[in-house]
PDB file of N, CA and C in Angstrom:
ATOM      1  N   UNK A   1      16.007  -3.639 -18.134  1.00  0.00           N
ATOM      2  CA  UNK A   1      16.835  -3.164 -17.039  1.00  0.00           C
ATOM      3  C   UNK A   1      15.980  -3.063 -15.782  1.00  0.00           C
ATOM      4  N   UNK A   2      16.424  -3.519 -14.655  1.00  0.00           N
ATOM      5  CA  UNK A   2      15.619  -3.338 -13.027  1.00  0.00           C
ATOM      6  C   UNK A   2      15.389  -2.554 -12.924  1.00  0.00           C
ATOM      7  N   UNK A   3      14.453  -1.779 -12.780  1.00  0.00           N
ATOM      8  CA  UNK A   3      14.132  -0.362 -11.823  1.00  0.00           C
ATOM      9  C   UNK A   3      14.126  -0.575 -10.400  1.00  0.00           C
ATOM     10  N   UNK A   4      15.070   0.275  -9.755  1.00  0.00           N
ATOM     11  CA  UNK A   4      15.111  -0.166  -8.203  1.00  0.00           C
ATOM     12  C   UNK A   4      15.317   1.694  -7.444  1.00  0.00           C
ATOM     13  N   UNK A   5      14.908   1.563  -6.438  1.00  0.00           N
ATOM     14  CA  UNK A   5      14.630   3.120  -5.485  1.00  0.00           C
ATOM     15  C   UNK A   5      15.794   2.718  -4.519  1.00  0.00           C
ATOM     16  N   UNK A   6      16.066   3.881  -4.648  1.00  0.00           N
ATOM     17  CA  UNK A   6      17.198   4.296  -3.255  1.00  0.00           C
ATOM     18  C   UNK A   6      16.771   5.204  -2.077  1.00  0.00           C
ATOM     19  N   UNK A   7      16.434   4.952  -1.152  1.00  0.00           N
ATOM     20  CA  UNK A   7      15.760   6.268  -0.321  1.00  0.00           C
ATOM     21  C   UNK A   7      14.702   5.870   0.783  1.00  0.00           C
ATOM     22  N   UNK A   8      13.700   6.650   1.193  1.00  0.00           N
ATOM     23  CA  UNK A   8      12.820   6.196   1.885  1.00  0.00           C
ATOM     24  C   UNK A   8      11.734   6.627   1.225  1.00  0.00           C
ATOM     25  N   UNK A   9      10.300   6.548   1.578  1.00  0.00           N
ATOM     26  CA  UNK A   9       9.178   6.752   1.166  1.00  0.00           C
ATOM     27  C   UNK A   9       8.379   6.780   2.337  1.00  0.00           C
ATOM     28  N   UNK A  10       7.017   7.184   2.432  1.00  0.00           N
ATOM     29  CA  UNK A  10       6.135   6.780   3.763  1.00  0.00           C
ATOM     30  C   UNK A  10       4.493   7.000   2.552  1.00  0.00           C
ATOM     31  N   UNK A  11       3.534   6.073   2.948  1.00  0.00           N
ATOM     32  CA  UNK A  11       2.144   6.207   2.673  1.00  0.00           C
ATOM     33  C   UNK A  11       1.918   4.976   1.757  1.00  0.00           C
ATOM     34  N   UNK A  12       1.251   4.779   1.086  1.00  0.00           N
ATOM     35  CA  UNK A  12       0.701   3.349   0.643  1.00  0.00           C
ATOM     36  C   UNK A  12       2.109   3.100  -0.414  1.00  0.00           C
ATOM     37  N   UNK A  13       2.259   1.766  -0.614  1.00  0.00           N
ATOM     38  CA  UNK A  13       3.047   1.157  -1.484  1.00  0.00           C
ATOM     39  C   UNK A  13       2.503   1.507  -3.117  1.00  0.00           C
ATOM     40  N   UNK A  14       1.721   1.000  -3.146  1.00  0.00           N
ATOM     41  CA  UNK A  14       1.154   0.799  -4.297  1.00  0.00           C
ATOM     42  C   UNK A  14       0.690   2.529  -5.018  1.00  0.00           C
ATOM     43  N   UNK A  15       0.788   3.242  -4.180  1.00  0.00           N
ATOM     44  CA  UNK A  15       0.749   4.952  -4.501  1.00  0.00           C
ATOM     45  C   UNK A  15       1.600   4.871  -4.604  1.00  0.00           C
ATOM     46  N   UNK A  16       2.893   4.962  -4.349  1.00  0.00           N
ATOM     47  CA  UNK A  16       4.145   5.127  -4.388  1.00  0.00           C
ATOM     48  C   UNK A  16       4.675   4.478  -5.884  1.00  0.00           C
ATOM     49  N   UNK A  17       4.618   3.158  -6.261  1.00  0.00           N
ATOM     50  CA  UNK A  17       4.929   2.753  -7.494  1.00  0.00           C
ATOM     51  C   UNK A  17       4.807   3.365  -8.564  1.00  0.00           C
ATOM     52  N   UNK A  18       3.109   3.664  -8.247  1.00  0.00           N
ATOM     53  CA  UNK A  18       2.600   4.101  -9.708  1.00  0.00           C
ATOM     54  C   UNK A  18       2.953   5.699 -10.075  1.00  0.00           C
ATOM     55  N   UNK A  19       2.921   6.560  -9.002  1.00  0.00           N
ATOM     56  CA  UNK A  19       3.406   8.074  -8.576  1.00  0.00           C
ATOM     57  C   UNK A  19       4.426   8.202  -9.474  1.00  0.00           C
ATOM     58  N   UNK A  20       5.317   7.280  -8.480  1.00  0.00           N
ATOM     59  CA  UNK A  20       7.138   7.760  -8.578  1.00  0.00           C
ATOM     60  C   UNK A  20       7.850   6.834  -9.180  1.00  0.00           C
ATOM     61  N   UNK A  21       7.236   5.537  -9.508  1.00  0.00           N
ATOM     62  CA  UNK A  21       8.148   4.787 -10.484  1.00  0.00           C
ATOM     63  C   UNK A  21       7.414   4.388 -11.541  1.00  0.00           C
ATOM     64  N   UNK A  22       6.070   4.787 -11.762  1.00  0.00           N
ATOM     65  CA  UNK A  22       5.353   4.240 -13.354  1.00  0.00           C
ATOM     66  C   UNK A  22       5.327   3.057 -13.199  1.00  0.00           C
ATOM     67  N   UNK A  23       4.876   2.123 -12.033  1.00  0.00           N
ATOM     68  CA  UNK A  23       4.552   0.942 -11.853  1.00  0.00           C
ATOM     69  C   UNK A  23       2.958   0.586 -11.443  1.00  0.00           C
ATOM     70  N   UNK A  24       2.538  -0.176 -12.111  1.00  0.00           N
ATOM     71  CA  UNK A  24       0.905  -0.421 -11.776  1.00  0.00           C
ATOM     72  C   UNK A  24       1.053  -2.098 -11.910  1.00  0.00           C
ATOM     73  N   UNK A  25       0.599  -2.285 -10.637  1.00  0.00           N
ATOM     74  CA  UNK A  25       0.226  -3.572  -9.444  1.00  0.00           C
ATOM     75  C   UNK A  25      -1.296  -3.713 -10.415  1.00  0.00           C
ATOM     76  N   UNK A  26      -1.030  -5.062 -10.956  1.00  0.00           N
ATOM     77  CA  UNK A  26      -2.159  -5.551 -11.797  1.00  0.00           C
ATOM     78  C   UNK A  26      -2.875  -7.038 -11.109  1.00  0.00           C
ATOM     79  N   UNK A  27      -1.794  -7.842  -9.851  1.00  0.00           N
ATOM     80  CA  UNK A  27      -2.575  -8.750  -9.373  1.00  0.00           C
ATOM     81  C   UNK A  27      -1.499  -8.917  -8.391  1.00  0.00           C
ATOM     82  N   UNK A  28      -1.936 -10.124  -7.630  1.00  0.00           N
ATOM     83  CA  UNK A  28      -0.747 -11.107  -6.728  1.00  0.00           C
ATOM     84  C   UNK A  28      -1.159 -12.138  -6.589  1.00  0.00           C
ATOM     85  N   UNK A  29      -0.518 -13.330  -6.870  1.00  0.00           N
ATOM     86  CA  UNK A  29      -0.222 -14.477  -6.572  1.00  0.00           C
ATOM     87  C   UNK A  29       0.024 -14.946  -4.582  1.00  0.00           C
ATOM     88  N   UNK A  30      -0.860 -15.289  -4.046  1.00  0.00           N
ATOM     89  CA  UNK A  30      -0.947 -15.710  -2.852  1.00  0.00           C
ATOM     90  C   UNK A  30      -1.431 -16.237  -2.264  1.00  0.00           C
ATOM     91  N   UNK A  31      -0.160 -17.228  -0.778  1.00  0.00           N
ATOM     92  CA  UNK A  31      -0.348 -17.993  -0.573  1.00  0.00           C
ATOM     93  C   UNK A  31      -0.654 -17.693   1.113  1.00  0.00           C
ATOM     94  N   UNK A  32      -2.114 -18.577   1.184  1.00  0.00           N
ATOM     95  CA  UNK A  32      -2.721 -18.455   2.716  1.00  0.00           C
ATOM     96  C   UNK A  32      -1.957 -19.256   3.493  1.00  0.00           C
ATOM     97  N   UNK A  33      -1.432 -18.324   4.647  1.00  0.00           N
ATOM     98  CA  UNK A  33      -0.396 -20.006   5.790  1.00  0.00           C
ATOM     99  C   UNK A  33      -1.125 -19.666   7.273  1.00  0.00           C
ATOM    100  N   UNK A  34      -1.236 -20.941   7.521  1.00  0.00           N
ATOM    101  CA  UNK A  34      -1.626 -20.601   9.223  1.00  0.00           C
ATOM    102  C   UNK A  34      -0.315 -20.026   9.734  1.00  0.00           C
ATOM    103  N   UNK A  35      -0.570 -19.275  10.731  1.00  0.00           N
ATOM    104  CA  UNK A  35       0.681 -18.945  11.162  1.00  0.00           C
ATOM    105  C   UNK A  35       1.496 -20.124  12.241  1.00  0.00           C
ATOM    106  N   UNK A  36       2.678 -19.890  11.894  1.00  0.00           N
ATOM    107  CA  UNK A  36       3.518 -21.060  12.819  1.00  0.00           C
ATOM    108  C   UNK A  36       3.932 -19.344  14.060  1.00  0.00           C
ATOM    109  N   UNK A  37       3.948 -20.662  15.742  1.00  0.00           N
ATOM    110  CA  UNK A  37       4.271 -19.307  16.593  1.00  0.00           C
ATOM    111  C   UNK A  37       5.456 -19.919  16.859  1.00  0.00           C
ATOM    112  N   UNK A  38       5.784 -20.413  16.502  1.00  0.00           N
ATOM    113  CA  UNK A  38       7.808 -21.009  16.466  1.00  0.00           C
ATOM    114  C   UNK A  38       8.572 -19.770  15.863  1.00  0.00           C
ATOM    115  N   UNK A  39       8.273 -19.913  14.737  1.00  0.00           N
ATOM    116  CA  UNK A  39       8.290 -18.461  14.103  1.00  0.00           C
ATOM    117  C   UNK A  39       9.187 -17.337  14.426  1.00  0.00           C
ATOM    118  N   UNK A  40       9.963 -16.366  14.213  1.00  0.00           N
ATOM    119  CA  UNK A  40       9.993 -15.535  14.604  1.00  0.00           C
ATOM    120  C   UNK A  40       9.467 -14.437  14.441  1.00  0.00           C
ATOM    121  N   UNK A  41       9.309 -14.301  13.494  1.00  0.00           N
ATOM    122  CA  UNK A  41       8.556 -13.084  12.672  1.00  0.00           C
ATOM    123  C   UNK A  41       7.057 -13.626  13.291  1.00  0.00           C
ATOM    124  N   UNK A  42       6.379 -14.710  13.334  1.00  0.00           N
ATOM    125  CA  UNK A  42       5.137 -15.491  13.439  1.00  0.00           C
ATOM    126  C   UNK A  42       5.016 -14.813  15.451  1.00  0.00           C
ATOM    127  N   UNK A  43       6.011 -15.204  15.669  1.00  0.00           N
ATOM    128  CA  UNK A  43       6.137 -14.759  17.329  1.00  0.00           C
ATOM    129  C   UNK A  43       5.838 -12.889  17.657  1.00  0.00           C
ATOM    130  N   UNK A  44       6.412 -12.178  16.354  1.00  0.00           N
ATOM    131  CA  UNK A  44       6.245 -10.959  16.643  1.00  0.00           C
ATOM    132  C   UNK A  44       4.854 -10.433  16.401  1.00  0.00           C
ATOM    133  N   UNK A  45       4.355 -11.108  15.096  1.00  0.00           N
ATOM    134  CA  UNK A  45       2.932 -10.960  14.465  1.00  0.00           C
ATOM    135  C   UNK A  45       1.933 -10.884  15.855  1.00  0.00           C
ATOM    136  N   UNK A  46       2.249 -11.981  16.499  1.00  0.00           N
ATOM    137  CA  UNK A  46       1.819 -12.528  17.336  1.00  0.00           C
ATOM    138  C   UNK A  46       1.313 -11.962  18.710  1.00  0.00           C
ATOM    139  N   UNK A  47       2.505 -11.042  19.407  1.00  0.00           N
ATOM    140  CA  UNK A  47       2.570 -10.225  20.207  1.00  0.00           C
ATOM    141  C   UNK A  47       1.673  -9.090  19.964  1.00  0.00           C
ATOM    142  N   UNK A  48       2.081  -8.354  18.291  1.00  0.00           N
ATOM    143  CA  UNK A  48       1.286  -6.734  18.101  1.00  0.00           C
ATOM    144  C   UNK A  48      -0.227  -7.340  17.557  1.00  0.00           C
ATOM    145  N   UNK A  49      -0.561  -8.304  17.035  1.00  0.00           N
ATOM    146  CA  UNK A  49      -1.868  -8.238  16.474  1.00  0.00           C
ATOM    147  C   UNK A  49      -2.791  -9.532  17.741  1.00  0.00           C
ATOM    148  N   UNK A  50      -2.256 -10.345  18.114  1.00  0.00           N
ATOM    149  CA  UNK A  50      -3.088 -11.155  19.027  1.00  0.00           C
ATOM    150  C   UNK A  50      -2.846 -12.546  18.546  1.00  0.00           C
ATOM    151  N   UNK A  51      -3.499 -13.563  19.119  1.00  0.00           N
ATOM    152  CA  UNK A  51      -2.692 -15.465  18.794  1.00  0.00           C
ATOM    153  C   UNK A  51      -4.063 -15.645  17.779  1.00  0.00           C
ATOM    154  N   UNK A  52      -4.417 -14.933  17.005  1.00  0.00           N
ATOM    155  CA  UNK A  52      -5.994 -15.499  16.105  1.00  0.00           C
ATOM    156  C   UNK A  52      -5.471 -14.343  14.761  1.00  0.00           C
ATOM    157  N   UNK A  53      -3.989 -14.775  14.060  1.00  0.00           N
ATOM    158  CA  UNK A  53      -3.542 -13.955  12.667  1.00  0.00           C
ATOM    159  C   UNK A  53      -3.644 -15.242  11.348  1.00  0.00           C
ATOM    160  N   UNK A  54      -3.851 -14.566  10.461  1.00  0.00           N
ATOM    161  CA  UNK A  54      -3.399 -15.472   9.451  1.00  0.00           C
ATOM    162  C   UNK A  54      -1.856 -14.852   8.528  1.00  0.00           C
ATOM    163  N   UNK A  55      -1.226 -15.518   7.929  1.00  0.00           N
ATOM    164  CA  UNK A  55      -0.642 -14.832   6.829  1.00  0.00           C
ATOM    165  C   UNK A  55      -0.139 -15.343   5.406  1.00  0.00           C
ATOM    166  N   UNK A  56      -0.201 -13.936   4.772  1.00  0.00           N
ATOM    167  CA  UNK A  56      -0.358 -13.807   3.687  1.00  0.00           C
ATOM    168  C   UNK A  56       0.833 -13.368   3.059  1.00  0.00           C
ATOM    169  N   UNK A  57       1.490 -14.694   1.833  1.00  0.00           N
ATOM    170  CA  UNK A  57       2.684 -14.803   1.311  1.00  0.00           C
ATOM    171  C   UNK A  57       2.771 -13.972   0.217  1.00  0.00           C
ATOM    172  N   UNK A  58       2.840 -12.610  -0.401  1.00  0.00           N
ATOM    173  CA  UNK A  58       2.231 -12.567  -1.913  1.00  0.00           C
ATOM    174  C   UNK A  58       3.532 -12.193  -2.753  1.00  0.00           C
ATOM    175  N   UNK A  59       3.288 -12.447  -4.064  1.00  0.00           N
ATOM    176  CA  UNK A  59       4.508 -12.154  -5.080  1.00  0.00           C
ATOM    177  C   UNK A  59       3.385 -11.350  -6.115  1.00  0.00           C
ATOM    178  N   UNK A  60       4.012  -9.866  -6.242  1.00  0.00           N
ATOM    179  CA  UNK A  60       3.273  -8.882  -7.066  1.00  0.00           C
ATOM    180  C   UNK A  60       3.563  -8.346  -8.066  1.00  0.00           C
ATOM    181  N   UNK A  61       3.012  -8.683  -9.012  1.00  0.00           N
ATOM    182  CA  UNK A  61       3.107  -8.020 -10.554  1.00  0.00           C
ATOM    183  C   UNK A  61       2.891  -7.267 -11.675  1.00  0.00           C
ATOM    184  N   UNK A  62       3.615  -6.406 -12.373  1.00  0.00           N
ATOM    185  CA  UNK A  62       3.137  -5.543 -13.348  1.00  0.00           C
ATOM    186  C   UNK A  62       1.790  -6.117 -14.230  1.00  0.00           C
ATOM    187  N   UNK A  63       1.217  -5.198 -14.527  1.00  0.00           N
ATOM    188  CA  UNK A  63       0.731  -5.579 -15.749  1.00  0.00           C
ATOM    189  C   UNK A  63       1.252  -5.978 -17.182  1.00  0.00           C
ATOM    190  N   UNK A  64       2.627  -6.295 -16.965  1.00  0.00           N
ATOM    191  CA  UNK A  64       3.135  -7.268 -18.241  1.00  0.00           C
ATOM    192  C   UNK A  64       3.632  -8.408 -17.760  1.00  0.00           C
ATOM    193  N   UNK A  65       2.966  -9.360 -16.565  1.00  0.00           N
ATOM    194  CA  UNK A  65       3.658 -10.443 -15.689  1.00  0.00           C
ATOM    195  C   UNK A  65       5.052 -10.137 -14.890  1.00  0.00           C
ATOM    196  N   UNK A  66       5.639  -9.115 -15.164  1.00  0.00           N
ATOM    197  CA  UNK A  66       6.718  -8.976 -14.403  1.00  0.00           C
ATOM    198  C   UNK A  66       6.552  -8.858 -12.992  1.00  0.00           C
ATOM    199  N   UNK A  67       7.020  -9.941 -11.995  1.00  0.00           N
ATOM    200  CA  UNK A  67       7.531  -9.714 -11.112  1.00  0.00           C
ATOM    201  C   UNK A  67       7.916  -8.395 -10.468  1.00  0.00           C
ATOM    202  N   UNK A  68       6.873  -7.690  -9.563  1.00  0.00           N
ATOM    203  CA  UNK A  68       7.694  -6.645  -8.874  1.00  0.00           C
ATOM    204  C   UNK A  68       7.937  -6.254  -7.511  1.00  0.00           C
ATOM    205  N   UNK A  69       7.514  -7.349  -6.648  1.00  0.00           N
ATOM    206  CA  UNK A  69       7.979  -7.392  -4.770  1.00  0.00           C
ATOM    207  C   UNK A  69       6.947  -8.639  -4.348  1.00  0.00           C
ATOM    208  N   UNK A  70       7.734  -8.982  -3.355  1.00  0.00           N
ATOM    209  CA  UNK A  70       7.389  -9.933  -2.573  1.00  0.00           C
ATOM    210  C   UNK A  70       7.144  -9.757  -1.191  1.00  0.00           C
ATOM    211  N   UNK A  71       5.808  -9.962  -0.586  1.00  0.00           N
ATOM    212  CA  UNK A  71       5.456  -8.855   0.845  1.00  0.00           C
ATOM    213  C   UNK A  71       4.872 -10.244   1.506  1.00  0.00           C
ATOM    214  N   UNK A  72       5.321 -10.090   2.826  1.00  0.00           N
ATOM    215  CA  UNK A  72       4.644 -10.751   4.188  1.00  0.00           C
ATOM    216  C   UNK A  72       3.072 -10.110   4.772  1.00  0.00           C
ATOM    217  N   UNK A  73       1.836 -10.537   4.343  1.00  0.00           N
ATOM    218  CA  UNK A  73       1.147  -9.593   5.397  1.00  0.00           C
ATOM    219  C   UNK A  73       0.680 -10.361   6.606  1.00  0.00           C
ATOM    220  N   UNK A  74       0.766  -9.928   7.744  1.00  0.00           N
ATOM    221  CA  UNK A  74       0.583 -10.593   8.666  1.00  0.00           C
ATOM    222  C   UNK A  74      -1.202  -9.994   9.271  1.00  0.00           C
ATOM    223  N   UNK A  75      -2.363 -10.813   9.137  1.00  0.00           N
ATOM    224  CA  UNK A  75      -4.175  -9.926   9.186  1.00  0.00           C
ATOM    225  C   UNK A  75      -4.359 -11.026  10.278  1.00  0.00           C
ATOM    226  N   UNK A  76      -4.599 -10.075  11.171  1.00  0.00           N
ATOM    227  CA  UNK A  76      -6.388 -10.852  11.869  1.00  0.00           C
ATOM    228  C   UNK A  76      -7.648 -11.436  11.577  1.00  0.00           C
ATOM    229  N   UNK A  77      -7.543 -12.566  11.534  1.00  0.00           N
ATOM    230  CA  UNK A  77      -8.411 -13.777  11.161  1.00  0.00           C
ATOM    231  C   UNK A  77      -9.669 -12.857  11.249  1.00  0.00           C
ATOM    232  N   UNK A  78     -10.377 -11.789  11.976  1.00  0.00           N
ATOM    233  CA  UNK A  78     -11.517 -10.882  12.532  1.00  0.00           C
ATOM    234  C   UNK A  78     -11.580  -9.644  11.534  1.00  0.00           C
ATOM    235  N   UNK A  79     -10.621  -9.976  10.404  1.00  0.00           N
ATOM    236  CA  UNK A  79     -10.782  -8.937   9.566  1.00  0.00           C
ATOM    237  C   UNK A  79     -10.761  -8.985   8.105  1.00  0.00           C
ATOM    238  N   UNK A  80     -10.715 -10.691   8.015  1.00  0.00           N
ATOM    239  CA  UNK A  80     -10.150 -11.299   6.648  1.00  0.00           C
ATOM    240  C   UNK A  80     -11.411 -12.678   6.645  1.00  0.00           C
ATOM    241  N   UNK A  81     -12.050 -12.734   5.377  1.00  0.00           N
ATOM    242  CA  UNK A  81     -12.739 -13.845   5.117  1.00  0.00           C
ATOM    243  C   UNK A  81     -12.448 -14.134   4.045  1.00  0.00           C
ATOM    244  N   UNK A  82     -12.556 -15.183   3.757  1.00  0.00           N
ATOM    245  CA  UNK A  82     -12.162 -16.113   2.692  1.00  0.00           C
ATOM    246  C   UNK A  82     -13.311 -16.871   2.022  1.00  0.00           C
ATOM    247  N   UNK A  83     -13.479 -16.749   0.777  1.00  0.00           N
ATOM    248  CA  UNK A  83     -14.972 -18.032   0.232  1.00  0.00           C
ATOM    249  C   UNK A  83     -14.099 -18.527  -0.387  1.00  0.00           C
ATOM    250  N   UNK A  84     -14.521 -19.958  -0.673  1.00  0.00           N
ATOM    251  CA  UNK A  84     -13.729 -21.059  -1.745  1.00  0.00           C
ATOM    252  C   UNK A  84     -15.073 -21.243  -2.653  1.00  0.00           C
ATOM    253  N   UNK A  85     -15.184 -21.325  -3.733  1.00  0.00           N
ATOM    254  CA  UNK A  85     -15.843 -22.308  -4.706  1.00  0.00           C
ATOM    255  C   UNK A  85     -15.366 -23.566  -4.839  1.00  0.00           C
ATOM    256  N   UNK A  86     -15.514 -24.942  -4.916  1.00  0.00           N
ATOM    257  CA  UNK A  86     -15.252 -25.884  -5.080  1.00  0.00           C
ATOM    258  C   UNK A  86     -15.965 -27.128  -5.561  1.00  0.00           C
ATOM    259  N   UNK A  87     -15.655 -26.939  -7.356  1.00  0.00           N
ATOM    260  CA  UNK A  87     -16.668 -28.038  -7.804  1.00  0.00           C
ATOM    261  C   UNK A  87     -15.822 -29.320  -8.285  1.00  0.00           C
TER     262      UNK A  87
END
């Protein structure tokens, strides 16, 4: 059966799950996009953080693979590094 919240909340997400719904965030699956400024959402990013963002697509899951939210983060390239290994 879904577990789903009705209401508001304020302070970290991931406190909130585990607190008040017995949910524990075990990884995410995500995908790096340059940002498009066509965009709208890409246009707003754009305005509050500066024209040098990256973003970040993620789909987040229990620790039994379940699927449990799907979040936009929109970071400043000045605050986010990335290493690749590649053999």
């Amino acid at each position: 059966m879904p577990i789903h919240f009705d209401g508001e909340f304020s302070g970290a997400i991931f406190d909130f799950l585990k607190s008040k719904m017995g949910i524990s965030i075990a990884y995410a699956i995500t995908e790096i996009c340059a940002l498009s400024h066509s965009e709208e959402m890409g246009q707003n990013a754009v305005n509050v953080l500066g024209s040098e963002i990256i973003l970040l697509k993620q789909l987040h899951f229990d620790e039994t693979d379940r699927p449990v939210f799907y979040s936009l983060d929109y970071l400043k390239n000045s605050v986010f590094k990335l290493f690749i290994k590649r053999e």
